[in-house]
Protein backbone atom coordinates (compact mmCIF):
# COMPACT_ATOMS: atom_id res chain seq x y z
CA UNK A 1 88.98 -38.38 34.78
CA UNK A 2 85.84 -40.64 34.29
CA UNK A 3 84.54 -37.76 31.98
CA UNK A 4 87.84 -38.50 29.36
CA UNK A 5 87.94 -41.93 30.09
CA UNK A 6 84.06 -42.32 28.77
CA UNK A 7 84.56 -39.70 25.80
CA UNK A 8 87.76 -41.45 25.04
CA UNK A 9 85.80 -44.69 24.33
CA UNK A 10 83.05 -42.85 22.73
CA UNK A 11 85.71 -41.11 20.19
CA UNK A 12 87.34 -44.16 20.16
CA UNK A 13 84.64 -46.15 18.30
CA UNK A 14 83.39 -43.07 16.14
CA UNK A 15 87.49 -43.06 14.57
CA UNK A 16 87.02 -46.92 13.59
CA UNK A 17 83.13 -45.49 11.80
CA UNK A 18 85.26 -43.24 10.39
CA UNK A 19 88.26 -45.26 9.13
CA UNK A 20 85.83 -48.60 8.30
CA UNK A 21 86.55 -48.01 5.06
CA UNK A 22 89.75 -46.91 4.22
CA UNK A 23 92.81 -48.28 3.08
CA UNK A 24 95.97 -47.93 5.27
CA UNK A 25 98.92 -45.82 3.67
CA UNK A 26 102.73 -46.60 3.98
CA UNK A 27 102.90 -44.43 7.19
CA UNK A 28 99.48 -44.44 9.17
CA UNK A 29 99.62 -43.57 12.67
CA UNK A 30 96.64 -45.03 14.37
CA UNK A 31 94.47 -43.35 17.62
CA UNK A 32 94.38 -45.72 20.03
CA UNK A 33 92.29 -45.79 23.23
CA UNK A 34 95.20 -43.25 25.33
CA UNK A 35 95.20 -41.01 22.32
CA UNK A 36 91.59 -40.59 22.43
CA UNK A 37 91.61 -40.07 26.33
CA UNK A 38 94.37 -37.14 26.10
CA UNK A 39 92.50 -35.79 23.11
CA UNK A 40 89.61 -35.05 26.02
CA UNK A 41 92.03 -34.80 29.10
CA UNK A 42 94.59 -32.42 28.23
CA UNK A 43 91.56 -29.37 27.37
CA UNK A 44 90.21 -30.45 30.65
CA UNK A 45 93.05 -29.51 32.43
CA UNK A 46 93.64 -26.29 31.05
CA UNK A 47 90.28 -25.16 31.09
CA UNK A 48 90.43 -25.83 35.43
CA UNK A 49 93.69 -23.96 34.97
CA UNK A 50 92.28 -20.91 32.85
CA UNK A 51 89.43 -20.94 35.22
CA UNK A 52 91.56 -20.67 38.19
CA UNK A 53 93.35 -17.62 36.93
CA UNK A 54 90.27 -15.98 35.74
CA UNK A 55 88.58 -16.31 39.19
CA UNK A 56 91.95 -15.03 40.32
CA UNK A 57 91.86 -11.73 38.66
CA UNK A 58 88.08 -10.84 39.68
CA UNK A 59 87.07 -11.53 35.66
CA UNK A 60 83.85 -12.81 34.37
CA UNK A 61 83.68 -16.25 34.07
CA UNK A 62 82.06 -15.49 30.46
CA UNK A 63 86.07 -15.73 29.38
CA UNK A 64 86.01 -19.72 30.37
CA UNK A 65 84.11 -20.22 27.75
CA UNK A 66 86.46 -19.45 25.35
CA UNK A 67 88.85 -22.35 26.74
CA UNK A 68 86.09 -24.79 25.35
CA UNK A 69 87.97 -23.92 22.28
CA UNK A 70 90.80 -26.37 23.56
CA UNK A 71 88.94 -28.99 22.61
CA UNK A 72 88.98 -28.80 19.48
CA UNK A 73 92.88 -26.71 18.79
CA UNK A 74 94.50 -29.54 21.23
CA UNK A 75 93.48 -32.79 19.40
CA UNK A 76 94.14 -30.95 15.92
CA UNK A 77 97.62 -29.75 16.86
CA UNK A 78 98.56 -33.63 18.48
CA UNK A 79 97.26 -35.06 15.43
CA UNK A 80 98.61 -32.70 12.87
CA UNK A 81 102.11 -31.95 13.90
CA UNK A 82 102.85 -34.76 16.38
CA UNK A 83 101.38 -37.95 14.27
CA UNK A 84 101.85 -35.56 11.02
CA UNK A 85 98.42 -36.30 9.95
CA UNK A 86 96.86 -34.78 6.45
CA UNK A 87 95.41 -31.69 7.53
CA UNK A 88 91.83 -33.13 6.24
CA UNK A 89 91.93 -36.37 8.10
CA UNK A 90 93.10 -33.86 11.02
CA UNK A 91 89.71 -31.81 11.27
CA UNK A 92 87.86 -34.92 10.68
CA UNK A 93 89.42 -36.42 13.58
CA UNK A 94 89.05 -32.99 15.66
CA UNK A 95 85.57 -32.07 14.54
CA UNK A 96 83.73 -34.63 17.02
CA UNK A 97 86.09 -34.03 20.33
CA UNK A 98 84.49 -31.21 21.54
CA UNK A 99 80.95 -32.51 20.61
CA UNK A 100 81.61 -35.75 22.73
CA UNK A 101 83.71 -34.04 25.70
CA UNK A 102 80.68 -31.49 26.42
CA UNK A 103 77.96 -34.15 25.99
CA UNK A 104 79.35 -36.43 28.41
CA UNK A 105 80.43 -33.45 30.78
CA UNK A 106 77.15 -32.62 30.90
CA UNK A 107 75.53 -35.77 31.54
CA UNK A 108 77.98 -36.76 34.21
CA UNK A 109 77.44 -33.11 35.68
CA UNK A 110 73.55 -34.24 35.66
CA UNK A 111 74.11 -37.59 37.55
CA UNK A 112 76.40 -36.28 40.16
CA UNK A 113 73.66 -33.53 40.51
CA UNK A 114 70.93 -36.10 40.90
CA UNK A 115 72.83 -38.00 43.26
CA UNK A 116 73.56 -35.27 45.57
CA UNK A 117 70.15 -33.80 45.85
């Protein structure tokens, strides 16, 4: 949870880089703060569940990987057909979630390692 909460903020402040500039249309849904959490959440949560049924049926764990997909398909598919955002602005929007989630997965993965040492 602390994991989405920090990527949310990070993703958070890389949409207003990204939208500094631009004018606002007649309909223009705006990410807010929960957006950007569930953007980083949601993958999360299926990826524990994929790797739960993987480790269930004896597979390589090789095939988790392929749920780091999520984290890109699951923000693109809230902001495309749930917000109907352009399909452009929707990749642009998409392109930096799994970037972010993994970074700060990994450095939170370092600092509980450190800490438990």
């Amino acid at each position: 949870m602390i994991q989405a909460a920090i990527a949310g903020l990070i993703l958070l402040g890389l949409y207003k880089f990204i939208d500094r500039n631009r004018v606002p249309e007649d309909f223009d849904p705006k990410v807010d703060w929960w957006m950007a959490f569930v953007f980083v959440w949601a993958p999360s949560i299926l990826i524990m569940f994929i790797s739960i049924g993987i480790s269930a049926l004896s597979l390589s764990l090789n095939w988790v990987l392929l749920g780091y997909v999520l984290y890109f398909l699951v923000p693109l598919s809230i902001l495309k057909f749930m917000l109907e955002f352009k399909p452009k602005r929707a990749i642009l929007y998409s392109i930096p979630v799994p970037i972010v989630a993994i970074i700060t997965e990994v450095i939170i993965v370092v600092m509980l390692g450190n800490s438990n040492a």
